[in-house]
C-alpha atoms as a PDB file:
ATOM      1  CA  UNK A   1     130.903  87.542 113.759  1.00  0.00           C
ATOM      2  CA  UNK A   2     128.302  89.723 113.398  1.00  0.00           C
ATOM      3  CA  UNK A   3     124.293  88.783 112.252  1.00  0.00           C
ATOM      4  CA  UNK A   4     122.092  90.642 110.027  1.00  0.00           C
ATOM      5  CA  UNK A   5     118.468  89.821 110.079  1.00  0.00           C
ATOM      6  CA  UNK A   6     116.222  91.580 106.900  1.00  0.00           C
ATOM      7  CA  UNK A   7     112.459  91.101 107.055  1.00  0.00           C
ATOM      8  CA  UNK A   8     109.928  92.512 104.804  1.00  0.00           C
ATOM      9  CA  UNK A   9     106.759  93.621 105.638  1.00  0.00           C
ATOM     10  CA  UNK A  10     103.647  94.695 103.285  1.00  0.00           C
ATOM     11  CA  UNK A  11     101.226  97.018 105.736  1.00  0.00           C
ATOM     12  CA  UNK A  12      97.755  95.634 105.502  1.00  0.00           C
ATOM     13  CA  UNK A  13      95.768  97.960 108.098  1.00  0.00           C
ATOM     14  CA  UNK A  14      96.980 101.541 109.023  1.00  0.00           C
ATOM     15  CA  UNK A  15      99.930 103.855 107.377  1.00  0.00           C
ATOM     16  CA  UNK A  16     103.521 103.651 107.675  1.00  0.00           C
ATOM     17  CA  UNK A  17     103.203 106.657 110.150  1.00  0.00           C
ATOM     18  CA  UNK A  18     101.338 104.956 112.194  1.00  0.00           C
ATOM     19  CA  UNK A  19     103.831 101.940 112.237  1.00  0.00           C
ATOM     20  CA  UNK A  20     106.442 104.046 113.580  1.00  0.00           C
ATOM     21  CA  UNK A  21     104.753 105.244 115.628  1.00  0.00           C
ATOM     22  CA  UNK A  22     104.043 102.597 117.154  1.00  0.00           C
ATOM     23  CA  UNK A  23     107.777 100.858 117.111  1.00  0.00           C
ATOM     24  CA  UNK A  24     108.957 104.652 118.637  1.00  0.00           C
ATOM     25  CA  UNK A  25     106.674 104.291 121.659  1.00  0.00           C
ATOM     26  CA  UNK A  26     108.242 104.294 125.565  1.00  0.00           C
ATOM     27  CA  UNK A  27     109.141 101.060 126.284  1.00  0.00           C
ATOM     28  CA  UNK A  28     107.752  99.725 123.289  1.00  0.00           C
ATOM     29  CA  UNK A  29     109.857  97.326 120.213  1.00  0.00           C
ATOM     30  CA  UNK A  30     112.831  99.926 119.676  1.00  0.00           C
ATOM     31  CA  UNK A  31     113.507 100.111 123.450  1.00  0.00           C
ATOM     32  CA  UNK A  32     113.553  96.621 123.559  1.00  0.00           C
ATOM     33  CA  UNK A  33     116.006  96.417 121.049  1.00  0.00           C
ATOM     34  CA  UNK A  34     118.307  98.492 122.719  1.00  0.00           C
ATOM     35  CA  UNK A  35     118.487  96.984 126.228  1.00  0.00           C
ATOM     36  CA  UNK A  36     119.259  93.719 124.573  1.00  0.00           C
ATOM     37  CA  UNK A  37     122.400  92.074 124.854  1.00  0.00           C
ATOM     38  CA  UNK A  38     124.809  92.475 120.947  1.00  0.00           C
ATOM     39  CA  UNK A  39     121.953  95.019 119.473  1.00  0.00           C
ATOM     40  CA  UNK A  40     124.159  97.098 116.928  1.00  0.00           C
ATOM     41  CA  UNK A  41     121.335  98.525 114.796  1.00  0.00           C
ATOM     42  CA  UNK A  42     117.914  98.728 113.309  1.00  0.00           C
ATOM     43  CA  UNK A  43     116.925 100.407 110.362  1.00  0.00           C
ATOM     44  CA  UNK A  44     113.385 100.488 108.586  1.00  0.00           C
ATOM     45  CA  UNK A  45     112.943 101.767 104.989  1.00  0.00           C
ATOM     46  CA  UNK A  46     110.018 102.314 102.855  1.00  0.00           C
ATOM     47  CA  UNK A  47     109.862 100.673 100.242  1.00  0.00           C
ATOM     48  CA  UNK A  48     107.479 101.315  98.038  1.00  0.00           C
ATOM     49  CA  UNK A  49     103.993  99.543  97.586  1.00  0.00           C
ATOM     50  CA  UNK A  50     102.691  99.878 100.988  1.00  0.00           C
ATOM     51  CA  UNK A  51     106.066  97.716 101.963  1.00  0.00           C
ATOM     52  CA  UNK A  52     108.968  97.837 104.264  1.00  0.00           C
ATOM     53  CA  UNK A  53     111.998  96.561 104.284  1.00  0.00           C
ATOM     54  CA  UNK A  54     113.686  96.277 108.304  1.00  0.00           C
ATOM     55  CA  UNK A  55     117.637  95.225 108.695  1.00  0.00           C
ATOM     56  CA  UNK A  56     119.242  94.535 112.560  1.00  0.00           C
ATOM     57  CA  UNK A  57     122.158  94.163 112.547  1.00  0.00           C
ATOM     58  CA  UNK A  58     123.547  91.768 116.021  1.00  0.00           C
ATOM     59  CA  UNK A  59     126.878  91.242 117.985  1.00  0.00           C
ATOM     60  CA  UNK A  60     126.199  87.280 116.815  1.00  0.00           C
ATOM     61  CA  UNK A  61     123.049  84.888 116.033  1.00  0.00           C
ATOM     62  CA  UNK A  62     123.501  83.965 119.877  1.00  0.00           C
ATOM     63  CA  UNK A  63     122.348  87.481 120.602  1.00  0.00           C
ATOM     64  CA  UNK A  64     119.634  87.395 117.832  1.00  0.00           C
ATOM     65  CA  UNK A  65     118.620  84.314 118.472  1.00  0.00           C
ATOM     66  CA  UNK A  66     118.545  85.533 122.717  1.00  0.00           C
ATOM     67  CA  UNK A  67     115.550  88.354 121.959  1.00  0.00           C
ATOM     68  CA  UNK A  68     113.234  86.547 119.518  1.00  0.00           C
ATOM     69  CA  UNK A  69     110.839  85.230 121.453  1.00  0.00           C
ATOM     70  CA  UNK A  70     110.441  88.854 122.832  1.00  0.00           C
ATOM     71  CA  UNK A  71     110.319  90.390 118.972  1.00  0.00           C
ATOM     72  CA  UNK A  72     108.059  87.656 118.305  1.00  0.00           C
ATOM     73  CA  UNK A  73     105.726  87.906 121.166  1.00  0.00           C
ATOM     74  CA  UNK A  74     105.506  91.683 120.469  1.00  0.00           C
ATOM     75  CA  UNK A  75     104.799  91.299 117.370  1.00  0.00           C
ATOM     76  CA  UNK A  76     102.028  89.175 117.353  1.00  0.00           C
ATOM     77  CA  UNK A  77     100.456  91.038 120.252  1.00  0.00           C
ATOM     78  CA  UNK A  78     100.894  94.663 118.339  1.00  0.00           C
ATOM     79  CA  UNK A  79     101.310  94.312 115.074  1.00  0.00           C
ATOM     80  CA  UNK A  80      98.874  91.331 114.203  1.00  0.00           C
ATOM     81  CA  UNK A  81      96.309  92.232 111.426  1.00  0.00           C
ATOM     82  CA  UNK A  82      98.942  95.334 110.621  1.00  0.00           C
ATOM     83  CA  UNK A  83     101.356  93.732 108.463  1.00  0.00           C
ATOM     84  CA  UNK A  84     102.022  90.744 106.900  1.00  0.00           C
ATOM     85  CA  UNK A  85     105.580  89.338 106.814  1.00  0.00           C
ATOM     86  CA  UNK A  86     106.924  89.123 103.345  1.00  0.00           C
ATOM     87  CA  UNK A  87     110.736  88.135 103.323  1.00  0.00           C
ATOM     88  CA  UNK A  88     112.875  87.249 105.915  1.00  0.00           C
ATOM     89  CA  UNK A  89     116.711  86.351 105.445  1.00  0.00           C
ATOM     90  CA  UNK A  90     119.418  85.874 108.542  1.00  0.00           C
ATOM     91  CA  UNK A  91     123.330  85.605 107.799  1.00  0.00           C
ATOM     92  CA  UNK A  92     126.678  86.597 109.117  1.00  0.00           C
ATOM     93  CA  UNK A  93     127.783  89.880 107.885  1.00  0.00           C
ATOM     94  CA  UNK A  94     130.748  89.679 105.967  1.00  0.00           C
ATOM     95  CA  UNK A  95     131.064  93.370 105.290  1.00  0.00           C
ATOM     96  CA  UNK A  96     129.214  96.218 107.141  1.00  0.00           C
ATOM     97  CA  UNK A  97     131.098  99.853 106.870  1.00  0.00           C
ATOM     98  CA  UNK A  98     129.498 102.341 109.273  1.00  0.00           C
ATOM     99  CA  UNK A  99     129.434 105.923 107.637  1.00  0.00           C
ATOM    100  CA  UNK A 100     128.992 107.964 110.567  1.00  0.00           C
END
């Protein structure tokens, strides 16, 4: 089944440009997302308030649960002092329709 992680973030230092940015770089977070085993999908969305709002969506918690030392290491090491995590909720999807 599949596994949705949603965290929110509220950006303390910088601008949301800057933040992707930084997530877009060459072998930066987004690459490491995608060469991990049951990555499906990331989306980021502003949301208002100096505040975002990120969903991945994973093959299983297995796979999630596989990469986040990794996320978390990354995190801390570029995104300390940046953002400050707000929300963070993890389930099995039971519905996700893909419009594309």
């Amino acid at each position: 089944m599949a596994n949705i992680h949603v965290t929110s973030f509220r950006i303390v230092s910088g601008t949301l440009d800057g933040l992707l940015k930084l997530l877009k770089e060459p072998g930066g977070f987004l690459d490491m997302l995608r060469a991990a085993k049951g990555f499906r999908q990331y989306s980021l969305a502003d949301v208002g308030r100096g505040e975002v709002t990120t969903i991945s969506v994973w093959n299983s918690a297995q796979d999630a649960e596989a990469v986040s030392g990794a996320v978390g290491a990354w995190m801390q090491e570029n995104l300390s002092g940046r953002v400050e995590m707000t929300y963070m909720a993890v389930g099995d999807v039971a519905l996700l329709e893909d419009m594309g």
